[in-house]
C-alpha atoms as a PDB file:
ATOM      1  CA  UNK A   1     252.066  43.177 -49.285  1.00  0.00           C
ATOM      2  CA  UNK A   2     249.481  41.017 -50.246  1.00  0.00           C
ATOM      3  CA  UNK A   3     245.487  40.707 -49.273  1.00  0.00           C
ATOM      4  CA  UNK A   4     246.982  37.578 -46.601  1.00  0.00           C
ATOM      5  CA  UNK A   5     248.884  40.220 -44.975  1.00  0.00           C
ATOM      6  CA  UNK A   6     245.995  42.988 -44.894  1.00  0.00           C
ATOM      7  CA  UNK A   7     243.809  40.126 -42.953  1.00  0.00           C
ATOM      8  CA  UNK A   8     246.746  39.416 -40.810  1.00  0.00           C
ATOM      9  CA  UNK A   9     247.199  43.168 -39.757  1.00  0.00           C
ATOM     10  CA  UNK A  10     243.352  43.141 -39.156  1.00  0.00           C
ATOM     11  CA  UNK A  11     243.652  40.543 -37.196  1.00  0.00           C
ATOM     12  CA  UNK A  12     246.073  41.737 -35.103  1.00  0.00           C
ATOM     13  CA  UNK A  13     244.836  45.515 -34.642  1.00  0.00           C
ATOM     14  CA  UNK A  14     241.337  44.276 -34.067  1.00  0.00           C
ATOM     15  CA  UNK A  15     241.333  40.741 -32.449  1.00  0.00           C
ATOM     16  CA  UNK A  16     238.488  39.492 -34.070  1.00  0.00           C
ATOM     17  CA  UNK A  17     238.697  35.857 -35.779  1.00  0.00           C
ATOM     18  CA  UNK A  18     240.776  35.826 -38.804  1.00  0.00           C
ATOM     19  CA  UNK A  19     237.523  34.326 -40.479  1.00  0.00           C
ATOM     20  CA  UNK A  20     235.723  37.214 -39.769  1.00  0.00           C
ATOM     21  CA  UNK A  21     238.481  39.833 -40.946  1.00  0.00           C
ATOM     22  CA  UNK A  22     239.087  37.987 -44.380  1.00  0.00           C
ATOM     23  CA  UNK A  23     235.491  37.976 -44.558  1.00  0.00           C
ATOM     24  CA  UNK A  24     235.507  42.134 -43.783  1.00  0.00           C
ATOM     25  CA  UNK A  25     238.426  42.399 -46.417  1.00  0.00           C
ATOM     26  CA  UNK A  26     236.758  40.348 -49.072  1.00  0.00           C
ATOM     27  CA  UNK A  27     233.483  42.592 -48.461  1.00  0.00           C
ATOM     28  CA  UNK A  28     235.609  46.178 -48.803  1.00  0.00           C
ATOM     29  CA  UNK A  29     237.448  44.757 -51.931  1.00  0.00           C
ATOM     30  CA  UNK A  30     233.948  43.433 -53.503  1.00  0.00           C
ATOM     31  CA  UNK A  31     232.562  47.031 -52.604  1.00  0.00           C
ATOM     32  CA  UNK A  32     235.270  48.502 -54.580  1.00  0.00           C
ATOM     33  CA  UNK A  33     235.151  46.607 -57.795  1.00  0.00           C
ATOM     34  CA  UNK A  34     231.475  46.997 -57.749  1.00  0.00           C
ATOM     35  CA  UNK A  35     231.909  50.959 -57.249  1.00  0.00           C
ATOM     36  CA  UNK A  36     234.289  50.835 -60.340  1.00  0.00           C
ATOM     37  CA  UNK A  37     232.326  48.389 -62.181  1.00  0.00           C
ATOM     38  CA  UNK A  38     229.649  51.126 -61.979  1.00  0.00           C
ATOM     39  CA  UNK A  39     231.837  53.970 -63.153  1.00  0.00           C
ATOM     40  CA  UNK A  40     232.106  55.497 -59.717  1.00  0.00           C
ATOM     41  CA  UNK A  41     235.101  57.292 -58.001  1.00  0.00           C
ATOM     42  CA  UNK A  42     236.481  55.347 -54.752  1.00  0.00           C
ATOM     43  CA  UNK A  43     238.509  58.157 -52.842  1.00  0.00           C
ATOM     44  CA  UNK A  44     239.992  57.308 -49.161  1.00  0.00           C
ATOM     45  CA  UNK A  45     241.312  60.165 -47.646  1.00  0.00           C
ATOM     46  CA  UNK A  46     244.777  60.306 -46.872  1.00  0.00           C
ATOM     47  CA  UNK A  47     245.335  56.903 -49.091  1.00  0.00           C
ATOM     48  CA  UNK A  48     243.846  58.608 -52.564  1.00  0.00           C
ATOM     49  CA  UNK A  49     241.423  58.183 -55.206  1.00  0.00           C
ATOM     50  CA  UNK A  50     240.604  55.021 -57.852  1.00  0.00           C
ATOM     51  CA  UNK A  51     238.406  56.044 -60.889  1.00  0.00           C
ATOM     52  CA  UNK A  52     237.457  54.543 -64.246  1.00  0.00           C
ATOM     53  CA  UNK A  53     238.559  56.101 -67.188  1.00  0.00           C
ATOM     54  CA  UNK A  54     238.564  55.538 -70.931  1.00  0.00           C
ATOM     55  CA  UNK A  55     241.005  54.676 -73.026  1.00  0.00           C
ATOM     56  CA  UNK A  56     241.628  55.430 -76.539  1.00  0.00           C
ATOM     57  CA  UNK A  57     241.669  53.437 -79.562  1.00  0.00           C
ATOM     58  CA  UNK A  58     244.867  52.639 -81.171  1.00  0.00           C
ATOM     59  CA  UNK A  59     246.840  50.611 -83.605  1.00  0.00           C
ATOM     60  CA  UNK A  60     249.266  48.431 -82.694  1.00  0.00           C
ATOM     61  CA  UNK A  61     251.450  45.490 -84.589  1.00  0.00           C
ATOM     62  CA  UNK A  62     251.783  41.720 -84.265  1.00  0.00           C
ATOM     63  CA  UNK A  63     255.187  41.157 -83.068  1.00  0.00           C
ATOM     64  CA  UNK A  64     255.456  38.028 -84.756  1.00  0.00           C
ATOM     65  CA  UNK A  65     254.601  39.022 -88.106  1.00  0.00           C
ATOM     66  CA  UNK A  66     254.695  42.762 -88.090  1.00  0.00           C
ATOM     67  CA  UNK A  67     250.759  43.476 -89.184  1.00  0.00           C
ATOM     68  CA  UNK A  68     248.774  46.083 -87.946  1.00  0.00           C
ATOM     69  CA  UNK A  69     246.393  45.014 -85.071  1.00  0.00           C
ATOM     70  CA  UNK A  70     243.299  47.608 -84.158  1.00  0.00           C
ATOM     71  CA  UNK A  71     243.513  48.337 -80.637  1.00  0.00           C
ATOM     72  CA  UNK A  72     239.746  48.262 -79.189  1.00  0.00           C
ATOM     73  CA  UNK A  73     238.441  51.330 -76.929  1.00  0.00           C
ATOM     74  CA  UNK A  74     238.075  50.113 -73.167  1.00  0.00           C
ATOM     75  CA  UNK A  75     238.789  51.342 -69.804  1.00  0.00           C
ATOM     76  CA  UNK A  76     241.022  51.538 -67.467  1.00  0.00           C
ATOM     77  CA  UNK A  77     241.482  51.966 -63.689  1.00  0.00           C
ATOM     78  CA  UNK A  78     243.387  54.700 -62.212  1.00  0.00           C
ATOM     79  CA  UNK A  79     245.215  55.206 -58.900  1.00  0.00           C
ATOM     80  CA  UNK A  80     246.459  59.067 -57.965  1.00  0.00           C
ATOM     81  CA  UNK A  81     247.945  58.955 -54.453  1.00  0.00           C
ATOM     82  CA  UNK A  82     246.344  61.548 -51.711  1.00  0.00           C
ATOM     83  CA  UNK A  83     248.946  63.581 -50.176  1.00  0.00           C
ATOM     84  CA  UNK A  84     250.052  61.425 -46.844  1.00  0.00           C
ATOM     85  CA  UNK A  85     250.564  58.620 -49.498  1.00  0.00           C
ATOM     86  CA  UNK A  86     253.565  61.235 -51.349  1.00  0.00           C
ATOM     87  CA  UNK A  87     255.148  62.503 -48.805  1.00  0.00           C
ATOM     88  CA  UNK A  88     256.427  58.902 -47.869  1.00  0.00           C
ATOM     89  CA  UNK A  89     260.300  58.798 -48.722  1.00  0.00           C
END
């Protein structure tokens, strides 16, 4: 699925303008990466929970010549499923 077919569905369970519902979509998905941006935990119930977290330092090599590359500390975002989301087979 991709953020076309998220408008579409909107589209079609809501009947507004398909302007207006990628312009609703665009607005939730801005929301969100300014939440994380911040550091802040997204968590839809029944769907699950996003948060930022860090991530270590490490080594790692140059596959093209073998030498030893320092990995810098950053962060990373994290998705844990709620519990409608797992019980999906």
């Amino acid at each position: 699925m991709i953020k076309l077919d998220i408008i579409n569905e909107v589209v079609n369970r809501t009947g507004i303008s398909k302007a207006k519902a990628e312009e609703a979509v665009e607005s939730v998905f801005a929301g969100m990466k300014r939440a994380l941006e911040r550091g802040d935990r997204i968590e839809l119930r029944g769907f699950g929970v996003f948060n930022v977290r860090p991530r270590k330092t490490g080594i790692g090599r140059n596959p093209r010549t073998g030498a030893q590359v320092n990995i810098a500390p950053g962060k990373a975002i994290r998705f844990k499923p709620g519990k409608d989301l797992q019980s999906i087979e």
